[in-house]
C-alpha atoms as a PDB file:
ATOM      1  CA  UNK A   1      30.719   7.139-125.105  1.00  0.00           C
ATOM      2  CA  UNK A   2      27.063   7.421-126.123  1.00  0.00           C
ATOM      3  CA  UNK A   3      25.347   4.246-124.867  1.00  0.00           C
ATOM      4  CA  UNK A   4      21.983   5.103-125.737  1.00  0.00           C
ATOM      5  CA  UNK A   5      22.777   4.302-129.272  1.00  0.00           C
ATOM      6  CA  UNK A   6      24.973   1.391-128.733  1.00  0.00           C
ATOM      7  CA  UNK A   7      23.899  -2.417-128.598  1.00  0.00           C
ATOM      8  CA  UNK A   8      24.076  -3.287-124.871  1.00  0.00           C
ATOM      9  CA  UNK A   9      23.748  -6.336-124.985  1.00  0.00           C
ATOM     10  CA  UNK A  10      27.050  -7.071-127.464  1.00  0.00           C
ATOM     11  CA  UNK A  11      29.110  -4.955-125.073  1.00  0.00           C
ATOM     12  CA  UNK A  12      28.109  -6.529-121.778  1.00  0.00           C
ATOM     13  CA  UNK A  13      28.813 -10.200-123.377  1.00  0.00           C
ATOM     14  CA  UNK A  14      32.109  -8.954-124.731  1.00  0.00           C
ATOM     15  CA  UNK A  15      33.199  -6.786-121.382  1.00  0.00           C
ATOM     16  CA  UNK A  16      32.289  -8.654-119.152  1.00  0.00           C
ATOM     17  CA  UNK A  17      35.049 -11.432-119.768  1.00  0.00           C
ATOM     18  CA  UNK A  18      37.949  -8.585-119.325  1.00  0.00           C
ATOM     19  CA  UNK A  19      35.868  -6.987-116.354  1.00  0.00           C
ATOM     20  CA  UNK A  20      35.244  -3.729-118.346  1.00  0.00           C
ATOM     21  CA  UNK A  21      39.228  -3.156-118.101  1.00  0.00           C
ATOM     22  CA  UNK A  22      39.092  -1.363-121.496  1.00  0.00           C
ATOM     23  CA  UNK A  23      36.589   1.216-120.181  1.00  0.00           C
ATOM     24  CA  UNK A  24      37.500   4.074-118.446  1.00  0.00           C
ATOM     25  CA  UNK A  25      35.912   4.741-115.168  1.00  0.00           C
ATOM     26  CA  UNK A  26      34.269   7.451-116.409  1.00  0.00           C
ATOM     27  CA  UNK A  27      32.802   5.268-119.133  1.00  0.00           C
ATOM     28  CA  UNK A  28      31.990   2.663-116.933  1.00  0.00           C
ATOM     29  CA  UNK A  29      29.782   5.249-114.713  1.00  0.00           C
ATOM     30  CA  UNK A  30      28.045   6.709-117.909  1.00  0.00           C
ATOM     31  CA  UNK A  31      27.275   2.664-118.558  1.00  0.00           C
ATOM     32  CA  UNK A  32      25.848   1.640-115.467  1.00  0.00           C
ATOM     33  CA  UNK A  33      24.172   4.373-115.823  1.00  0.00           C
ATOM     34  CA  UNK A  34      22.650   3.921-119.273  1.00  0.00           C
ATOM     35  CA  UNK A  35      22.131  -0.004-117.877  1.00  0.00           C
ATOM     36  CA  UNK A  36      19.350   1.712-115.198  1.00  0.00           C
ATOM     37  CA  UNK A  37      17.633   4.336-117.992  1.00  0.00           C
ATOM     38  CA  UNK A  38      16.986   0.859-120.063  1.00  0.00           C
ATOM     39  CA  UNK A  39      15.306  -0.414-116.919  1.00  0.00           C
ATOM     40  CA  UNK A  40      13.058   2.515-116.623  1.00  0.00           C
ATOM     41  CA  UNK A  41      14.989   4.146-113.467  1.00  0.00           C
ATOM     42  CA  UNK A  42      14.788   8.047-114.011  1.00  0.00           C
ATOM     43  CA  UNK A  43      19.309   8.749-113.504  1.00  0.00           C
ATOM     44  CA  UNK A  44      20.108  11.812-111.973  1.00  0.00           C
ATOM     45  CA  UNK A  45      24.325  11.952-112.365  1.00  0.00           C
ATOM     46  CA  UNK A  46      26.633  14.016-109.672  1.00  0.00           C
ATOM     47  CA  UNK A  47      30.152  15.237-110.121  1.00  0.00           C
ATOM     48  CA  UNK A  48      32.753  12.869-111.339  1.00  0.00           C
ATOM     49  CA  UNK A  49      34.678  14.236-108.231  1.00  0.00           C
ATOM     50  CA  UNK A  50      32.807  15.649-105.498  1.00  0.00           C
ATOM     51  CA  UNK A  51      30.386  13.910-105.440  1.00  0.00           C
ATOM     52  CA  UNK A  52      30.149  12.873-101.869  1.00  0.00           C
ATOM     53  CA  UNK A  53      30.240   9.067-102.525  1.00  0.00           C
ATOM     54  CA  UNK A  54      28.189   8.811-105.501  1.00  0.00           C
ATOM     55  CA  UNK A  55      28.278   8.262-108.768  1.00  0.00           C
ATOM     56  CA  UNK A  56      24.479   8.383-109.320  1.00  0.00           C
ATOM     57  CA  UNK A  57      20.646   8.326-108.016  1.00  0.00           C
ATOM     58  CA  UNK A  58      18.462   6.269-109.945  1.00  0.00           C
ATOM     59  CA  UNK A  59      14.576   6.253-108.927  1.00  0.00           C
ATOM     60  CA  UNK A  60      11.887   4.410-109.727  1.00  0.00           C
ATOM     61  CA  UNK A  61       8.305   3.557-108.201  1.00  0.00           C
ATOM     62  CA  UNK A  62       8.678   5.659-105.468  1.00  0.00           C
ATOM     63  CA  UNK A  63      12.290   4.507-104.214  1.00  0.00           C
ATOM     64  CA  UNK A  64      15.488   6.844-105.017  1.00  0.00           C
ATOM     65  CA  UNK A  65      18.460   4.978-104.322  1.00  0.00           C
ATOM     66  CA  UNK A  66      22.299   6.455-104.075  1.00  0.00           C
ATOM     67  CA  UNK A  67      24.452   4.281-106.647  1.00  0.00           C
ATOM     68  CA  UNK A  68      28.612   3.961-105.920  1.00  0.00           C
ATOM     69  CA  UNK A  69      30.305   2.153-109.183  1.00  0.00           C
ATOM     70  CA  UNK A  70      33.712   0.472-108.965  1.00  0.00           C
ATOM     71  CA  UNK A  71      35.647  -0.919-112.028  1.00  0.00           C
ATOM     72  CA  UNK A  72      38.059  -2.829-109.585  1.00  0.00           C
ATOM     73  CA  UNK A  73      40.206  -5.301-110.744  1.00  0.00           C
ATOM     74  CA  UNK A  74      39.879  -8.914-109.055  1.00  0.00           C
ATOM     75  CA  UNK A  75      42.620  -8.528-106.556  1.00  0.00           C
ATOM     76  CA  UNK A  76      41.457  -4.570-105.429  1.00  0.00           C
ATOM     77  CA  UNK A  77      37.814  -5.617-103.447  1.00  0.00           C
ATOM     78  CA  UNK A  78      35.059  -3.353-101.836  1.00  0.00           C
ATOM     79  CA  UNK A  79      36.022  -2.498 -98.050  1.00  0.00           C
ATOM     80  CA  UNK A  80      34.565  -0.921 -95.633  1.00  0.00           C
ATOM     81  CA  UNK A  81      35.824   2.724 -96.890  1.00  0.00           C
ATOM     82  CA  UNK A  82      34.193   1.993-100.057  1.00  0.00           C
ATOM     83  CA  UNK A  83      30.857   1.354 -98.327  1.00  0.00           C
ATOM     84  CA  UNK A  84      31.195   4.133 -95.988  1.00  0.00           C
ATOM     85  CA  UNK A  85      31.311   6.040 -98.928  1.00  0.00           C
ATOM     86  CA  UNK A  86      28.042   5.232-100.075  1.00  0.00           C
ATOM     87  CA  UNK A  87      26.408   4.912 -96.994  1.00  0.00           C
ATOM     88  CA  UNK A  88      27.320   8.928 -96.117  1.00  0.00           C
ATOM     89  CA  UNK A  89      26.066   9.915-100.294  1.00  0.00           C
ATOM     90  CA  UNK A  90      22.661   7.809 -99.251  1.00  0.00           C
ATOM     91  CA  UNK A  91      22.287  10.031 -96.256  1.00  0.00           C
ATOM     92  CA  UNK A  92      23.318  12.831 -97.748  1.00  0.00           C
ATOM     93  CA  UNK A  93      21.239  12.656-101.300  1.00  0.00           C
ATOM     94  CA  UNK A  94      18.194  11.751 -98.651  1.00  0.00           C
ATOM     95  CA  UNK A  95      17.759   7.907-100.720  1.00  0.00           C
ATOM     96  CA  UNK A  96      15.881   5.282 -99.490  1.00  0.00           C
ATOM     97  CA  UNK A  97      18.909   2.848-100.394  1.00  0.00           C
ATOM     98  CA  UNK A  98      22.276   2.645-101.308  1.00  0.00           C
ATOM     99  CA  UNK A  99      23.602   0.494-103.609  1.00  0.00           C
ATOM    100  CA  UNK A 100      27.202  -0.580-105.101  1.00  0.00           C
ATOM    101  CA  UNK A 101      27.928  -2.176-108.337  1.00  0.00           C
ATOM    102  CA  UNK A 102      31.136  -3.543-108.948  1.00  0.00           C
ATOM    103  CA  UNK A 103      33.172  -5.523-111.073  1.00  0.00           C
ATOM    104  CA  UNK A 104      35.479  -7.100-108.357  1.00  0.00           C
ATOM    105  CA  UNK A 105      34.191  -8.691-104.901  1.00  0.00           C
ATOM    106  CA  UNK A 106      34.242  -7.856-101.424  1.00  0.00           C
ATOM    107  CA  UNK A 107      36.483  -8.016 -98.301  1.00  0.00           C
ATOM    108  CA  UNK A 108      35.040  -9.720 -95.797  1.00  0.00           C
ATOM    109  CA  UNK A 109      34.679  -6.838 -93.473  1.00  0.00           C
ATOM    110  CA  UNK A 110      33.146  -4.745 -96.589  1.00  0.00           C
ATOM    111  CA  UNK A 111      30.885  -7.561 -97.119  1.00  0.00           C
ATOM    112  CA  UNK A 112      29.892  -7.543 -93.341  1.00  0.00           C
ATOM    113  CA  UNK A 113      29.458  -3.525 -93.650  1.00  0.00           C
ATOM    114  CA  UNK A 114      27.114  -4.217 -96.327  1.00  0.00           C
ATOM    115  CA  UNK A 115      24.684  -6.813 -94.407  1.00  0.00           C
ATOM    116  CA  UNK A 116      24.515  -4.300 -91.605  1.00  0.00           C
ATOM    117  CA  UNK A 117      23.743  -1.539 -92.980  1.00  0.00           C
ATOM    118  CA  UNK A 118      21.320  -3.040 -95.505  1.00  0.00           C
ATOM    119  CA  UNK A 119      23.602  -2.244 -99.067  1.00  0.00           C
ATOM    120  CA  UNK A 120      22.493  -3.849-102.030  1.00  0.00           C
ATOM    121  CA  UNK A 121      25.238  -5.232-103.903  1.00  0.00           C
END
């Protein structure tokens, strides 16, 4: 999809009631995405696959941040591989921060990951 020319605002009031089921993840990525380029975050994009825990890195005043995005369902929640994930890509991409957006929740262990090693979520 080409969200640059599409009314964000309609689709986050109408997806975000069904969680973004009817997107693909791929879609959801190139949304997220599009969500930080409206914000005025330059978007660099890595591999759909390969991309050593990362679906993004998004930069602005200074700060470049590594960016993980998971269209989970409520029952499937962020854990600790999940943020190990991101935490290697923010090493690896050299960011300042890490952060993951999602459109589930946490485990508590994932949750306690995240407070330690300062992820933004």
């Amino acid at each position: 999809m080409k969200f640059n020319k599409t009314n964000i605002t309609k689709i986050l009031y109408s997806a975000i009631q069904n969680k973004f089921s009817d997107f693909s993840p791929y879609d959801f990525e190139d949304f997220i995405a599009q969500l930080f380029k409206d914000n005025n975050y330059k978007v660099e994009g890595t591999n759909y696959s390969g991309d050593f825990g990362a679906d993004g890195i998004v930069k602005k005043d200074g700060i470049k941040i590594a960016i993980q995005v998971k269209r989970y369902q409520e029952n499937n929640k962020v854990g600790v591989k999940d943020i190990n994930q991101i935490i290697g890509a923010r090493d690896y991409y050299k960011c300042d921060k890490a952060m993951v957006v999602t459109t589930s929740d946490y485990t508590k262990p994932g949750k306690k990951l995240s407070n330690e090693t300062k992820l933004s979520f």
